[in-house]
Protein backbone atom coordinates (compact mmCIF):
# COMPACT_ATOMS: atom_id res chain seq x y z
CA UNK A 1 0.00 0.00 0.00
CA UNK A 2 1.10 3.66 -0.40
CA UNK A 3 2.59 5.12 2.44
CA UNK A 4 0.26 7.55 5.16
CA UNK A 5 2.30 10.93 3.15
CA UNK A 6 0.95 9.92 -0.41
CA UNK A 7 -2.47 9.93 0.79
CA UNK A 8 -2.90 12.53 2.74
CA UNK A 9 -4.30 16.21 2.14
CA UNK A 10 -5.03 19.07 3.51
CA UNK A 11 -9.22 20.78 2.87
CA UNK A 12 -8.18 24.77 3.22
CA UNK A 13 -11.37 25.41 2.74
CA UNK A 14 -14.85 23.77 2.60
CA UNK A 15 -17.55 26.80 2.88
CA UNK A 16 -21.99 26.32 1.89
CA UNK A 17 -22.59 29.97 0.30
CA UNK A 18 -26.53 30.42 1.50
CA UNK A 19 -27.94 33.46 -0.54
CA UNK A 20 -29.89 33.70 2.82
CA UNK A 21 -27.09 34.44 4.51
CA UNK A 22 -24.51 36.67 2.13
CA UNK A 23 -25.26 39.91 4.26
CA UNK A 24 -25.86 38.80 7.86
CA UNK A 25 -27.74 41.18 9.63
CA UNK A 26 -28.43 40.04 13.39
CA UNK A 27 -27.16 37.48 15.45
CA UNK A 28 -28.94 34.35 14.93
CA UNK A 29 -28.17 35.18 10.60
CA UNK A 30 -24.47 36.13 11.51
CA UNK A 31 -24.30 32.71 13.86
CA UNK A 32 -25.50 30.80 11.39
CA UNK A 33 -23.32 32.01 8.79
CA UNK A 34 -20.25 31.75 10.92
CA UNK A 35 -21.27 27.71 10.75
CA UNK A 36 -21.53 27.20 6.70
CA UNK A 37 -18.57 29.01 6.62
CA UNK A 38 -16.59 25.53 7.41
CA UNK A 39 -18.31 22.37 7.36
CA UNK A 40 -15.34 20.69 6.95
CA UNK A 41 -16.28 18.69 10.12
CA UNK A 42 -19.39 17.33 9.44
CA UNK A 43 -18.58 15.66 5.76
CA UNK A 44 -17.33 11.96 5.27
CA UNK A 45 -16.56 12.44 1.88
CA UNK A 46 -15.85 14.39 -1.17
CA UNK A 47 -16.65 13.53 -4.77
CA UNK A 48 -15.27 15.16 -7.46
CA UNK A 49 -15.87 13.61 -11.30
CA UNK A 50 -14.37 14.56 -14.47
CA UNK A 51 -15.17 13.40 -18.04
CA UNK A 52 -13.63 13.89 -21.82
CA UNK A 53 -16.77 13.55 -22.89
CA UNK A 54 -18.91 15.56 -20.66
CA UNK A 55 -18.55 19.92 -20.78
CA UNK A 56 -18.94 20.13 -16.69
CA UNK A 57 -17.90 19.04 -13.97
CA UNK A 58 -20.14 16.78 -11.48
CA UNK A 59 -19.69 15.58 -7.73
CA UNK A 60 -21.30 14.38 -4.29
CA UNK A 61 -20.38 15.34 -0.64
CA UNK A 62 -21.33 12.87 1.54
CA UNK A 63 -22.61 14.63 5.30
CA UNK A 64 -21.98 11.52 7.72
CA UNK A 65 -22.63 13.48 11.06
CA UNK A 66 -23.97 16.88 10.85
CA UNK A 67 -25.12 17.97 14.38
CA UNK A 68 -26.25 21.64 13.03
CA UNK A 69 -29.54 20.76 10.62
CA UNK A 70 -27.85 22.87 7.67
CA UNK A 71 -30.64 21.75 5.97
CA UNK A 72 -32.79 23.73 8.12
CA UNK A 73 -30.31 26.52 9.22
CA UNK A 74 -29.63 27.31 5.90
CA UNK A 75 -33.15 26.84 4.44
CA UNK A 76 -31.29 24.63 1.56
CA UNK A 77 -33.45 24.00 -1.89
CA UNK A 78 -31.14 24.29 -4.49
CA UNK A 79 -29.96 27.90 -4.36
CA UNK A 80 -26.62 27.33 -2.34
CA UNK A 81 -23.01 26.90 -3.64
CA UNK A 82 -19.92 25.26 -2.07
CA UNK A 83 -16.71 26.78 -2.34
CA UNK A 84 -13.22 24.01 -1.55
CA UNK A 85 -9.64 24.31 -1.34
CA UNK A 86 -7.19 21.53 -0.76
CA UNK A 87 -3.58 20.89 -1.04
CA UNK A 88 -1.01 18.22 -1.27
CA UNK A 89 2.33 17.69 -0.63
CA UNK A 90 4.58 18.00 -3.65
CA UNK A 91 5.82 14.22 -4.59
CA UNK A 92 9.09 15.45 -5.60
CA UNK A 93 10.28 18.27 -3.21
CA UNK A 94 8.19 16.79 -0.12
CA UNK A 95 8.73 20.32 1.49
CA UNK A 96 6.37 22.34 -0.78
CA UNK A 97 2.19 21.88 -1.41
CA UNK A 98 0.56 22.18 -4.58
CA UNK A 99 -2.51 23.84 -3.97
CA UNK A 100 -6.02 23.28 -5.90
CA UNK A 101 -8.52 25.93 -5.69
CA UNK A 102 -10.76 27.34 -4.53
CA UNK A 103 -13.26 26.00 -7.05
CA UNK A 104 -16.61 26.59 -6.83
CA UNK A 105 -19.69 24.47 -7.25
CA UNK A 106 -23.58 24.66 -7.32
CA UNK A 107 -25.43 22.76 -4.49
CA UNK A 108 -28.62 21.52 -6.52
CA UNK A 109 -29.80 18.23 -4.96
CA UNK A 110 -29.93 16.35 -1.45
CA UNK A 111 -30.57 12.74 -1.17
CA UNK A 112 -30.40 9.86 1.13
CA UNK A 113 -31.40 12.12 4.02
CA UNK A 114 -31.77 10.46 7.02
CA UNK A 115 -31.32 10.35 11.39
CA UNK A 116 -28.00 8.53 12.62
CA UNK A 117 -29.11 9.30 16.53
CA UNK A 118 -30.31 12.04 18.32
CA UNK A 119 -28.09 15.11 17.81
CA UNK A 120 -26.99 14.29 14.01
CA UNK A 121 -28.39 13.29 10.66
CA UNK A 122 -26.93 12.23 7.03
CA UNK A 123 -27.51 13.19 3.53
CA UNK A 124 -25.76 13.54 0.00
CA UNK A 125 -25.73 16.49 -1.60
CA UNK A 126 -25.27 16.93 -5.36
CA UNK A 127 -23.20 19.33 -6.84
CA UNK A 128 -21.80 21.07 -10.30
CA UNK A 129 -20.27 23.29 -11.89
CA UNK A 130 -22.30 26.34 -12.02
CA UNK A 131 -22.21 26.61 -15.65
CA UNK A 132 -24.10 23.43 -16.26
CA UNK A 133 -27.31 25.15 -13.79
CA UNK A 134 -26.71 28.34 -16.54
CA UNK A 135 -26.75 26.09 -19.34
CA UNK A 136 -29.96 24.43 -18.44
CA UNK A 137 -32.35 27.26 -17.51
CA UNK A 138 -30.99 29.80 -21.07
CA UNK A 139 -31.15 29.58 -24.25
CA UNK A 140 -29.53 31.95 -27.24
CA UNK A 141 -30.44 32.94 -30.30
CA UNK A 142 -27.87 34.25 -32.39
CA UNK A 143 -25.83 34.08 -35.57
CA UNK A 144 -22.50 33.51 -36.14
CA UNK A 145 -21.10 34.50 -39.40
CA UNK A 146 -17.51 33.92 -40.75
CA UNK A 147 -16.18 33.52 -37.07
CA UNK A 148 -13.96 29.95 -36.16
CA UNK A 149 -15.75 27.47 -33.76
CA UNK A 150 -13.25 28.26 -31.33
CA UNK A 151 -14.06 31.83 -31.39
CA UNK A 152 -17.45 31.07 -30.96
CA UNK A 153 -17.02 28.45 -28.13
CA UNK A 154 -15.19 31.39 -26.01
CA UNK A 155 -18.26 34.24 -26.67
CA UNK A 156 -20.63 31.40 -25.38
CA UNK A 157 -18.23 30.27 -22.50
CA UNK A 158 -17.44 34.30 -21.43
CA UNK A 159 -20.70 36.21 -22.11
CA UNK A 160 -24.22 37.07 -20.09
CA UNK A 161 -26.24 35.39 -22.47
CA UNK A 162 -24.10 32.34 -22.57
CA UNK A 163 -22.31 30.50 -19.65
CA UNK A 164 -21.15 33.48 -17.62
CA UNK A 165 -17.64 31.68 -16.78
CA UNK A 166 -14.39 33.13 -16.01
CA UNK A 167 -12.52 29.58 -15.75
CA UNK A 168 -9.55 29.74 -17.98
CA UNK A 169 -9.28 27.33 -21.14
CA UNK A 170 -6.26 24.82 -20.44
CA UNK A 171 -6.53 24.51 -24.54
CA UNK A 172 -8.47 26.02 -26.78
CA UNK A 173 -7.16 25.01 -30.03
CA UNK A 174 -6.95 26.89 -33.42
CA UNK A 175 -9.33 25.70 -36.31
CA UNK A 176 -8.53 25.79 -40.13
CA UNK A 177 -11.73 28.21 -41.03
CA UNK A 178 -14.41 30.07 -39.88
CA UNK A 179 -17.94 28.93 -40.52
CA UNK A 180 -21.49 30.59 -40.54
CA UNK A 181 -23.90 29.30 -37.85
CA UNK A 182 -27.53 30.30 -37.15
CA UNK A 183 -28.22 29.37 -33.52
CA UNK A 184 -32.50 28.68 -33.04
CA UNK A 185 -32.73 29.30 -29.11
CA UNK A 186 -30.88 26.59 -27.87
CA UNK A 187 -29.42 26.00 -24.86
CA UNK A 188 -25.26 26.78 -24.38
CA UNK A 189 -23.66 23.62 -23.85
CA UNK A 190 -25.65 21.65 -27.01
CA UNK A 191 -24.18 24.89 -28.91
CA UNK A 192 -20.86 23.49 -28.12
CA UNK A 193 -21.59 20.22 -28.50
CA UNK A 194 -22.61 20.92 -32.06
CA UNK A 195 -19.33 23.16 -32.99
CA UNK A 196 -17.27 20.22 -31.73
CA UNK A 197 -18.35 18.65 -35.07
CA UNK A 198 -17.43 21.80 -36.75
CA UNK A 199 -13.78 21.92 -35.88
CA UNK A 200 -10.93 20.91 -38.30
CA UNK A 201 -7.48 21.29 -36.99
CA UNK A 202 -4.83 22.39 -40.38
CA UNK A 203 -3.73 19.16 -40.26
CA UNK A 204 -7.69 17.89 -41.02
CA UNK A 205 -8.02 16.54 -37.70
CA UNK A 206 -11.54 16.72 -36.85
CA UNK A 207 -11.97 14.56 -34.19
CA UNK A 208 -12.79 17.18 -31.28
CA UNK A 209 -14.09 17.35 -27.74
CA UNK A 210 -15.07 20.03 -25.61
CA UNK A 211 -14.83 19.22 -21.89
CA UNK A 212 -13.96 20.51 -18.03
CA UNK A 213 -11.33 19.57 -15.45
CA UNK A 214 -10.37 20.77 -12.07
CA UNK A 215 -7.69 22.08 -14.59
CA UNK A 216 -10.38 24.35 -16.44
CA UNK A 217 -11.87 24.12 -20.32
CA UNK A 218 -10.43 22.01 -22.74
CA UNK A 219 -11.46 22.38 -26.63
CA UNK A 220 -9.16 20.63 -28.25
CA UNK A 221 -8.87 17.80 -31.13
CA UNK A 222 -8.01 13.92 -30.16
CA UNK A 223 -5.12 14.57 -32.61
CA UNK A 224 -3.88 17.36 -30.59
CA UNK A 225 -4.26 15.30 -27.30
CA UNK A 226 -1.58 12.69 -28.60
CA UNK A 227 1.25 15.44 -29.54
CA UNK A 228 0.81 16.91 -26.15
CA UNK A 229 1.66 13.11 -25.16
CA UNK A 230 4.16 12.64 -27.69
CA UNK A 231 5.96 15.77 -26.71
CA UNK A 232 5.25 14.88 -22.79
CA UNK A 233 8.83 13.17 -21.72
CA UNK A 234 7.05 13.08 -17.74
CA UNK A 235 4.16 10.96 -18.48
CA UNK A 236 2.90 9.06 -15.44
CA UNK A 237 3.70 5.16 -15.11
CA UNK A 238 0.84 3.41 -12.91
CA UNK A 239 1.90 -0.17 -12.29
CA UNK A 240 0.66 -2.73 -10.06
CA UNK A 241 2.46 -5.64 -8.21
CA UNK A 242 1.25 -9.06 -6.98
CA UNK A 243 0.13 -9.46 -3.73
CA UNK A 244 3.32 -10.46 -1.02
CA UNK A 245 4.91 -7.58 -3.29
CA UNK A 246 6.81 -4.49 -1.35
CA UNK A 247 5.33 -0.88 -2.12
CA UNK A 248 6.95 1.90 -2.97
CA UNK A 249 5.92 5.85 -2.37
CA UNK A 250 5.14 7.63 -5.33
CA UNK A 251 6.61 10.00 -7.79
CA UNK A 252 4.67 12.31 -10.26
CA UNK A 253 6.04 10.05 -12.64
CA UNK A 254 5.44 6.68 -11.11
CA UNK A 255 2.69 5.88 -9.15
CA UNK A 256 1.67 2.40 -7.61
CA UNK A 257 -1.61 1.55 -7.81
CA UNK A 258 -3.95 0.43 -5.13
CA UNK A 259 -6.71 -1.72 -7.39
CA UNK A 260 -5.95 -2.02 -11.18
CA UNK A 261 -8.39 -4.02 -13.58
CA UNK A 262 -9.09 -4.81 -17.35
CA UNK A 263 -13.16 -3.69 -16.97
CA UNK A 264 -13.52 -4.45 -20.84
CA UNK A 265 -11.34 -5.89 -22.92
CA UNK A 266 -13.18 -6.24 -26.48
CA UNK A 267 -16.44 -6.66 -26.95
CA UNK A 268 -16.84 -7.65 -31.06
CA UNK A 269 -20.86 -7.70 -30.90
CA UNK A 270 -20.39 -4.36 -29.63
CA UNK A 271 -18.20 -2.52 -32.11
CA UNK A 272 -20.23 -4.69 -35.15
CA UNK A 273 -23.65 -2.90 -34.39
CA UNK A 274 -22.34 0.46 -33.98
CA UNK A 275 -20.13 0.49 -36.89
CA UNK A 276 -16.66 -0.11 -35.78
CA UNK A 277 -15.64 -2.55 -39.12
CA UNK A 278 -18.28 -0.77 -41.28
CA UNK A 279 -20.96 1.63 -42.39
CA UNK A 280 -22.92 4.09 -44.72
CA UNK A 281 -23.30 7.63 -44.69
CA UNK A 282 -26.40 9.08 -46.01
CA UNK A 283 -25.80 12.94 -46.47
CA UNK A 284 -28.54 15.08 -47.87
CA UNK A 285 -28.05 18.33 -48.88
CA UNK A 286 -30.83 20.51 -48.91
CA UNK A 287 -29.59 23.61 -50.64
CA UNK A 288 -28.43 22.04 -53.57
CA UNK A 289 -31.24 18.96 -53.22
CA UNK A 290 -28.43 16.30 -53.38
CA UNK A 291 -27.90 13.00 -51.62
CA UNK A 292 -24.80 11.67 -51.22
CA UNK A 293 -23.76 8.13 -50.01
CA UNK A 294 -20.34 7.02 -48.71
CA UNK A 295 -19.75 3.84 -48.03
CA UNK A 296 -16.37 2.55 -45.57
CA UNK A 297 -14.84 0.29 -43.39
CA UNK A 298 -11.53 -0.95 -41.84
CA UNK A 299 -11.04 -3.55 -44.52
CA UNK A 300 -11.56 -1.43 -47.76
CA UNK A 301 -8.32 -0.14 -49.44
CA UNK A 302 -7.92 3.51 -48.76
CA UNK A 303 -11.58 4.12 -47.18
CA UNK A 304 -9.88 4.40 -43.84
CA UNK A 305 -6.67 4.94 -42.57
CA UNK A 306 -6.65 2.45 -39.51
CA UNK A 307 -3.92 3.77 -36.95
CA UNK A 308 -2.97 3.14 -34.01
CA UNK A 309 -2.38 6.15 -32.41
CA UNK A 310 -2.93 5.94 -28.20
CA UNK A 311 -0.34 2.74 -28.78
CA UNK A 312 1.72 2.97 -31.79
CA UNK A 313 3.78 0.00 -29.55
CA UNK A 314 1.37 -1.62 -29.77
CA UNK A 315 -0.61 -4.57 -32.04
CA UNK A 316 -4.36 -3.68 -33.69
CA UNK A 317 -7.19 -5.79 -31.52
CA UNK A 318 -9.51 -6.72 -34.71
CA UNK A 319 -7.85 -7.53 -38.33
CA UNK A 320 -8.80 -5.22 -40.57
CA UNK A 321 -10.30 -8.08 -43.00
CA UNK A 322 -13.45 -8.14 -40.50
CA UNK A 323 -14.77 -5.19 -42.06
CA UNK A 324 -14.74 -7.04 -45.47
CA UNK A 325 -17.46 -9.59 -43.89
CA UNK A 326 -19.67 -6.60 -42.58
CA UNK A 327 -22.68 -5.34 -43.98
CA UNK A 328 -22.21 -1.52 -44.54
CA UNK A 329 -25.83 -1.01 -43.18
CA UNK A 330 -24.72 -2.45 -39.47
CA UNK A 331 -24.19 1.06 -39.11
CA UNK A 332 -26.52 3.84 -40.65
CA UNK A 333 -25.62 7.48 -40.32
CA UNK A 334 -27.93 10.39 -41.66
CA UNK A 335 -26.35 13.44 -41.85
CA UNK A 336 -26.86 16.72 -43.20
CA UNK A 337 -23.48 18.07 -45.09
CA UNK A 338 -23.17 21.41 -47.65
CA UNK A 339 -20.71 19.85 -49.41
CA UNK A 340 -22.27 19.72 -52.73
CA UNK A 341 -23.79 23.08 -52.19
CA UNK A 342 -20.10 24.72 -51.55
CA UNK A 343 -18.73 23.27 -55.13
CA UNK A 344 -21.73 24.70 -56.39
CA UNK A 345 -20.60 28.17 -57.93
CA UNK A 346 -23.86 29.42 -58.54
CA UNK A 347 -24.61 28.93 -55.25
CA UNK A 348 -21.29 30.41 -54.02
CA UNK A 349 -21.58 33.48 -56.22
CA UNK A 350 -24.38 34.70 -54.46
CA UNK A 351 -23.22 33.70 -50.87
CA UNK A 352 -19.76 33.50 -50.34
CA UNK A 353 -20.11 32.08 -46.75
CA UNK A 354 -21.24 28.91 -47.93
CA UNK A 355 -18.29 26.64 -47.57
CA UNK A 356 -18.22 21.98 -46.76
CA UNK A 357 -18.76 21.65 -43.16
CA UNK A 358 -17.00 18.18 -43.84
CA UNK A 359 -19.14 16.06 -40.88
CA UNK A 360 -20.59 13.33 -43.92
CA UNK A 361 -16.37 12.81 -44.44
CA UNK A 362 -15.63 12.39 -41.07
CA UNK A 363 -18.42 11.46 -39.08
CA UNK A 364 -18.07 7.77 -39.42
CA UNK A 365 -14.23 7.91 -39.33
CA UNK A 366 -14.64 10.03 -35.65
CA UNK A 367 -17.09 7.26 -34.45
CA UNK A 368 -15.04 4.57 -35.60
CA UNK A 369 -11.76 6.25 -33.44
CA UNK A 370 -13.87 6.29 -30.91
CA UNK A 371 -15.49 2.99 -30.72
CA UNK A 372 -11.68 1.72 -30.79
CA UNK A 373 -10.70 3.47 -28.10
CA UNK A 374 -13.57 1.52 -25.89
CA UNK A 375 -12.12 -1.75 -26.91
CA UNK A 376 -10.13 -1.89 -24.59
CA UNK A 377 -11.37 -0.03 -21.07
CA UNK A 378 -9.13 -0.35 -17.71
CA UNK A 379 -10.11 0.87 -14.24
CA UNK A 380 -7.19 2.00 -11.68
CA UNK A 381 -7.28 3.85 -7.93
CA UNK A 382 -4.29 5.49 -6.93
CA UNK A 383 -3.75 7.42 -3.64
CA UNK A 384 -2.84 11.65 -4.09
CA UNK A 385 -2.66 12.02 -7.46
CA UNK A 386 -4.72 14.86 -8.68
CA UNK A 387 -2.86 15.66 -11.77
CA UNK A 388 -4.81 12.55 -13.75
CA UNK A 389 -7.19 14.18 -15.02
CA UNK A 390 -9.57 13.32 -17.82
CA UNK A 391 -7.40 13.82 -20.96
CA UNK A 392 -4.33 12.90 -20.00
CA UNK A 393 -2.39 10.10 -20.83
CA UNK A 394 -0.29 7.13 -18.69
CA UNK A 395 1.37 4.19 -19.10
CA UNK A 396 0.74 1.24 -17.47
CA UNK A 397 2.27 -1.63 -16.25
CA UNK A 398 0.28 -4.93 -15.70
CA UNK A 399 1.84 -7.87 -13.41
CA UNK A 400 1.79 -11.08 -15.32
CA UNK A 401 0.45 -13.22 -12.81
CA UNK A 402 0.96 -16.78 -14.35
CA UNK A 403 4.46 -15.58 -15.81
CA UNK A 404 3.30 -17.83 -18.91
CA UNK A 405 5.05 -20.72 -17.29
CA UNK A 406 5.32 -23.57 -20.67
CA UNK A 407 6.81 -20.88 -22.92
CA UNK A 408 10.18 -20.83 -21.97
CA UNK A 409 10.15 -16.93 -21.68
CA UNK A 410 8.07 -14.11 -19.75
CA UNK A 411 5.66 -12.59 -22.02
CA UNK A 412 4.45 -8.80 -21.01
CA UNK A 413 0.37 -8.59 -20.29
CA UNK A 414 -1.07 -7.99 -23.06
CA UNK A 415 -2.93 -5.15 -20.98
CA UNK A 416 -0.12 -2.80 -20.70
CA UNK A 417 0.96 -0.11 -22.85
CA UNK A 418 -0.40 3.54 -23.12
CA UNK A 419 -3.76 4.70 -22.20
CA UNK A 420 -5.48 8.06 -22.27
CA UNK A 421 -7.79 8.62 -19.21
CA UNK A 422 -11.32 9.52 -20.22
CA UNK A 423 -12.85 9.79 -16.73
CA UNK A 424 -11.64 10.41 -13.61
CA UNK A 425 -13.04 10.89 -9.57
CA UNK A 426 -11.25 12.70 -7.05
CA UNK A 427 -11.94 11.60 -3.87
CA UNK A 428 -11.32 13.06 -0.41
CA UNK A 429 -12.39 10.81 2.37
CA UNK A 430 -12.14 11.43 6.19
CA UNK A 431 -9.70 9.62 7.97
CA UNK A 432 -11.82 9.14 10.93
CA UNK A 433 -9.37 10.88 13.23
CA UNK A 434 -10.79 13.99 13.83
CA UNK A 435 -10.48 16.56 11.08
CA UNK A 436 -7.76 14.57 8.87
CA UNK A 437 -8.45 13.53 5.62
CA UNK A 438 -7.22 11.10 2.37
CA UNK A 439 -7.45 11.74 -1.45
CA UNK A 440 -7.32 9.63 -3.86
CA UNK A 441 -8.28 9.42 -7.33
CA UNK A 442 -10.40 6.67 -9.47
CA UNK A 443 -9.70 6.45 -13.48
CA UNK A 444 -11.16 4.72 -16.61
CA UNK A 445 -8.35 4.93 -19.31
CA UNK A 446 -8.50 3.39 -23.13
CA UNK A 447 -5.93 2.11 -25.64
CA UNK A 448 -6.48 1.36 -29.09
CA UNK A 449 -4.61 -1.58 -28.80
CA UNK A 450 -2.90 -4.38 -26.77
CA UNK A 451 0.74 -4.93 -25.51
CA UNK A 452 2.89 -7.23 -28.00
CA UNK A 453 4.54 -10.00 -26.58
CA UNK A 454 8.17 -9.28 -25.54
């Protein structure tokens, strides 16, 4: 196990914001206040979830003993935030903390309320970021006419009408052209969702996401993801060792890992019915009244560029050939392109802003990246390690338990290799001592492949 120092961190700060109570007046309001301030004692447990392919942040703080009735004191239905701060000590100079914070979140459920004795009670509370609440409850109606999607993304992100945010992008990468975009009173976050489809990097990437850590925004390509890697020489290596094993303490760089599992290693009926070996794309284009079909798959010559590119180590987990033996129509998609309308020049004469939007090319080539990354799915928990965050990569090391005995040679697990987290939890859990508490982190990562034998 990781030693007491790895797991370990400090909550600065762990304060309910009541909009009953922002301007305390007389006693009993400035009493009261003086109490939400720091509830640090009364919670068993902090939540904390990240996703590459959610735009928010989401999380649950567990209240194990409250002896004050915050529900009541602070008259609680969904209007109240909760601001945290926490720290760590640095793995590498042990004499510094890195500190994380303060980030703020919207209160807007309670559940599992119930007594433990006399003087306390227990409840979850749900929380988010606050721009998900903003997202839900306005809509805009604009257009947006020969701006870039990621110019777009930030006016949505920034302004009144839009998300309201100040967090900083971590990325916010440069596309290859603007486009024109008519927006009919929709709500922020599905505008996003929809420009992510809109993006194409200079190098024609187009595979992009749009998501939050405790980091801040990230809009950014898949493509760009794996140079950051590529470029990264400090990549984390989680490994795991059989039980009767010694630990080590961690590094930023090398980190044991307290549970480690395959949670889905292919799943062929899976990646059949959703398109992974083959499909058809069914583009209409209503300005020019033209339908265009495509027609690919992983084992047609030149229809799509199979690559391994979380793994390059690595060895494909499904021969191309498969997609020879697979319908096209296992996989329908309908989608509406402007391709035919921007070759058009009659069209293009008369409006200039029409140009290809380019989702019928790459809409089945994104899903089938994608659907390759889920092949192969692994869960880990590692103690005080809040720099894995969704988006970031690691390498991991699997113990071969059997050691392949017959061969005549060890033989790596074919589970090891590269992996790009695309969730994450970060936990912090009372130690039951009075005050103290532990953090550590739970991860789903994905390869695009498995180890080759050694």
């Amino acid at each position: 196990m990781p030693t007491a120092t790895d797991k370990a961190v400090s909550v600065d700060r762990l304060q309910i914001l009541s909009p009953f109570f922002i301007n305390p007046k007389t006693d009993d309001e400035k009493r009261i206040k003086q109490i939400l301030d720091d509830v640090r004692t009364y919670v068993n447990r902090i939540d904390i979830f990240e996703n590459m392919f959610s735009p928010a942040l989401t999380g649950e703080v567990q209240f194990g003993r409250d002896t004050q009735a915050l529900t009541n004191i602070a008259l609680m239905r969904g209007l109240d935030a909760l601001s945290i701060q926490f720290s760590i000590l640095d793995k590498e100079s042990q004499s510094s903390r890195r500190i994380f914070g303060p980030h703020m979140f919207s209160i807007y459920n309670q559940s599992n309320r119930s007594p433990v004795n006399k003087s306390s009670e227990a409840y979850s509370l749900g929380i988010c970021s606050p721009e998900l609440i903003y997202s839900t409850i306005r809509k805009i109606s604009r257009s947006y006419v020969n701006k870039k999607p990621e110019d777009i993304i930030k006016d949505i992100v920034e302004q009144p009408y839009g998300l309201s945010s100040k967090k900083k992008f971590v990325v916010r990468q440069t596309t290859k052209r603007p486009i024109k975009m008519v927006v009919p009173y929709m709500r922020p976050l599905e505008i996003i969702q929809l420009l992510t489809l809109q993006g194409q990097a200079e190098s024609n990437e187009t595979n992009y996401l749009f998501f939050e850590t405790l980091e801040g925004y990230h809009y950014t390509s898949f493509g760009r993801l794996l140079q950051l890697a590529a470029n990264n020489s400090k990549i984390p290596t989680i490994y795991s060792d059989l039980a009767g094993q010694s630990a080590d303490g961690n590094t930023r760089t090398r980190i044991k890992a307290d549970q480690l599992q395959v949670i889905s290693g292919f799943d062929i009926l899976y990646a059949m019915s959703r398109g992974y070996f083959a499909s058809t794309t069914i583009a209409p284009d209503v300005l020019s009244g033209v339908c265009g079909i495509q027609i690919s798959g992983t084992g047609f010559d030149g229809a799509y560029d199979r690559r391994l590119r979380v793994n390059p180590d690595g060895r494909d987990i499904y021969p191309k050939e498969i997609g020879l033996g697979t319908p096209p129509t296992a996989r329908i998609f309908v989608v509406p392109t402007t391709a035919f309308s921007a070759a058009n020049t009659q069209l293009t004469s008369k409006d200039t802003t029409i140009t290809d939007n380019f989702i019928a090319q790459t809409i089945d080539g994104r899903n089938r990246e994608l659907l390759g990354l889920q092949s192969r799915c692994i869960r880990g928990r590692v103690a005080g390690a809040p720099e894995l965050h969704a988006g970031s990569f690691i390498d991991v090391q699997f113990p071969t338990s059997l050691n392949n005995k017959g061969i005549g040679r060890g033989v790596k697990d074919s589970a090891s290799g590269r992996y790009i987290i695309i969730n994450a939890k970060h936990s912090i859990v009372a130690d039951g001592s009075g005050g103290a508490f532990l953090y550590e982190t739970t991860f789903e990562a994905v390869t695009d492949s498995f180890a080759p034998r050694l």
